[in-house]
Protein backbone atom coordinates (compact mmCIF):
# COMPACT_ATOMS: atom_id res chain seq x y z
CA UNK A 1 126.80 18.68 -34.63
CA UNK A 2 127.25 15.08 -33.90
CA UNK A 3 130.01 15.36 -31.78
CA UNK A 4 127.79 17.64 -29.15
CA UNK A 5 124.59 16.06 -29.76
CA UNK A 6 126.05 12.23 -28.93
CA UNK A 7 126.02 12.98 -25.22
CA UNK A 8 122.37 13.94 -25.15
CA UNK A 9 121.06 10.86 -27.13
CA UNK A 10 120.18 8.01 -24.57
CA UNK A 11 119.01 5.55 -26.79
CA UNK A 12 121.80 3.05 -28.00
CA UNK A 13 119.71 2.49 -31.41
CA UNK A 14 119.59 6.51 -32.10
CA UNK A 15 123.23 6.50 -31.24
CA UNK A 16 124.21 3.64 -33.01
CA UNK A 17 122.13 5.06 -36.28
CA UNK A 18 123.83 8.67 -35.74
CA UNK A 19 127.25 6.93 -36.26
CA UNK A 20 126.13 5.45 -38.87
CA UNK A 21 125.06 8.71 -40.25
CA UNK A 22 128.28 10.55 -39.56
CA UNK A 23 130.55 7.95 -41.18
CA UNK A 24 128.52 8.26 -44.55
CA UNK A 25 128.40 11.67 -44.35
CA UNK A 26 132.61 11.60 -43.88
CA UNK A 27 132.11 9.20 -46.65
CA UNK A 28 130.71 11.33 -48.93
CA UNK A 29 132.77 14.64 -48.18
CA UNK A 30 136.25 11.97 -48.93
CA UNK A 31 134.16 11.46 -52.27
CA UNK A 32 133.51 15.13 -52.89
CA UNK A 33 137.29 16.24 -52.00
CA UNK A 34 138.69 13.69 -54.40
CA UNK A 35 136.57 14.88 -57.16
CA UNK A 36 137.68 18.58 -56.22
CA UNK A 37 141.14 17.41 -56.30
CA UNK A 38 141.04 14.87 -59.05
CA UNK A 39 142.51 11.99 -57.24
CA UNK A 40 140.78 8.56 -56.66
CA UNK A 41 138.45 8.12 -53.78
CA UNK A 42 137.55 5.73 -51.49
CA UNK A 43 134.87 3.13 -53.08
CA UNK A 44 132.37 1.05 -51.55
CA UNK A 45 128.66 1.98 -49.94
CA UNK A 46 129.91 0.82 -46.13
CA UNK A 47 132.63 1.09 -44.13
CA UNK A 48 134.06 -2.42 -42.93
CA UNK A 49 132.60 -3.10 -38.95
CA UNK A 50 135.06 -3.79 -36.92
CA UNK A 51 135.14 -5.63 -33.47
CA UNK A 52 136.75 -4.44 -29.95
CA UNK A 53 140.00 -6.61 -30.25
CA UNK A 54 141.20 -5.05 -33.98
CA UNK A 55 140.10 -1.38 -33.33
CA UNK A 56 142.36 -1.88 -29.87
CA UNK A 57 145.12 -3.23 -32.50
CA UNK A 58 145.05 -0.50 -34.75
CA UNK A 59 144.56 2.60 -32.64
CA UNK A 60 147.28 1.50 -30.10
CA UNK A 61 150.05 3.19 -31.96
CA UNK A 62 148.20 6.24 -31.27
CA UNK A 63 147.16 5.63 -27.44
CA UNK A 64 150.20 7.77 -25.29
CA UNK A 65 148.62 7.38 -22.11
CA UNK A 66 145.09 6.70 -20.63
CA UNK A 67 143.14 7.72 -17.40
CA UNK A 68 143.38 5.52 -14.26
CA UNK A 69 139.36 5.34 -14.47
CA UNK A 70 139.23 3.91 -17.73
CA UNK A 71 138.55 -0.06 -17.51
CA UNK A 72 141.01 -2.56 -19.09
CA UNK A 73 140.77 -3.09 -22.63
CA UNK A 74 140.40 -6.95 -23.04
């Protein structure tokens, strides 16, 4: 439901508070699995924020190839 309703929100503070919303809700289904399962779960009330330069860092392992249009990653 997020996924398809992002690209009708225009407002960057809905937006913003709709990510927010889906990362707690992921949250809590991790939370819900691991009691299912028995294991130990991720802890903590909010995920760490985390600026341009170190989400670049850690998803460019995963990045094979991007389109021309995109701009330049700082």
């Amino acid at each position: 439901a997020y996924s398809y309703a992002a690209q009708h929100i225009s407002s960057n503070a809905y937006l913003t508070a709709a990510a927010s919303d889906l990362s707690a809700e992921a949250r809590h289904t991790s939370w819900v699995a691991s009691a299912v399962d028995n294991v130990t779960g991720r802890s903590g009330l909010f995920d760490v924020a985390l600026g341009l330069d170190s989400v670049c860092s850690l998803a460019a392992q995963f990045i094979t190839s991007c389109p021309s249009s995109n701009q330049t990653v700082p």
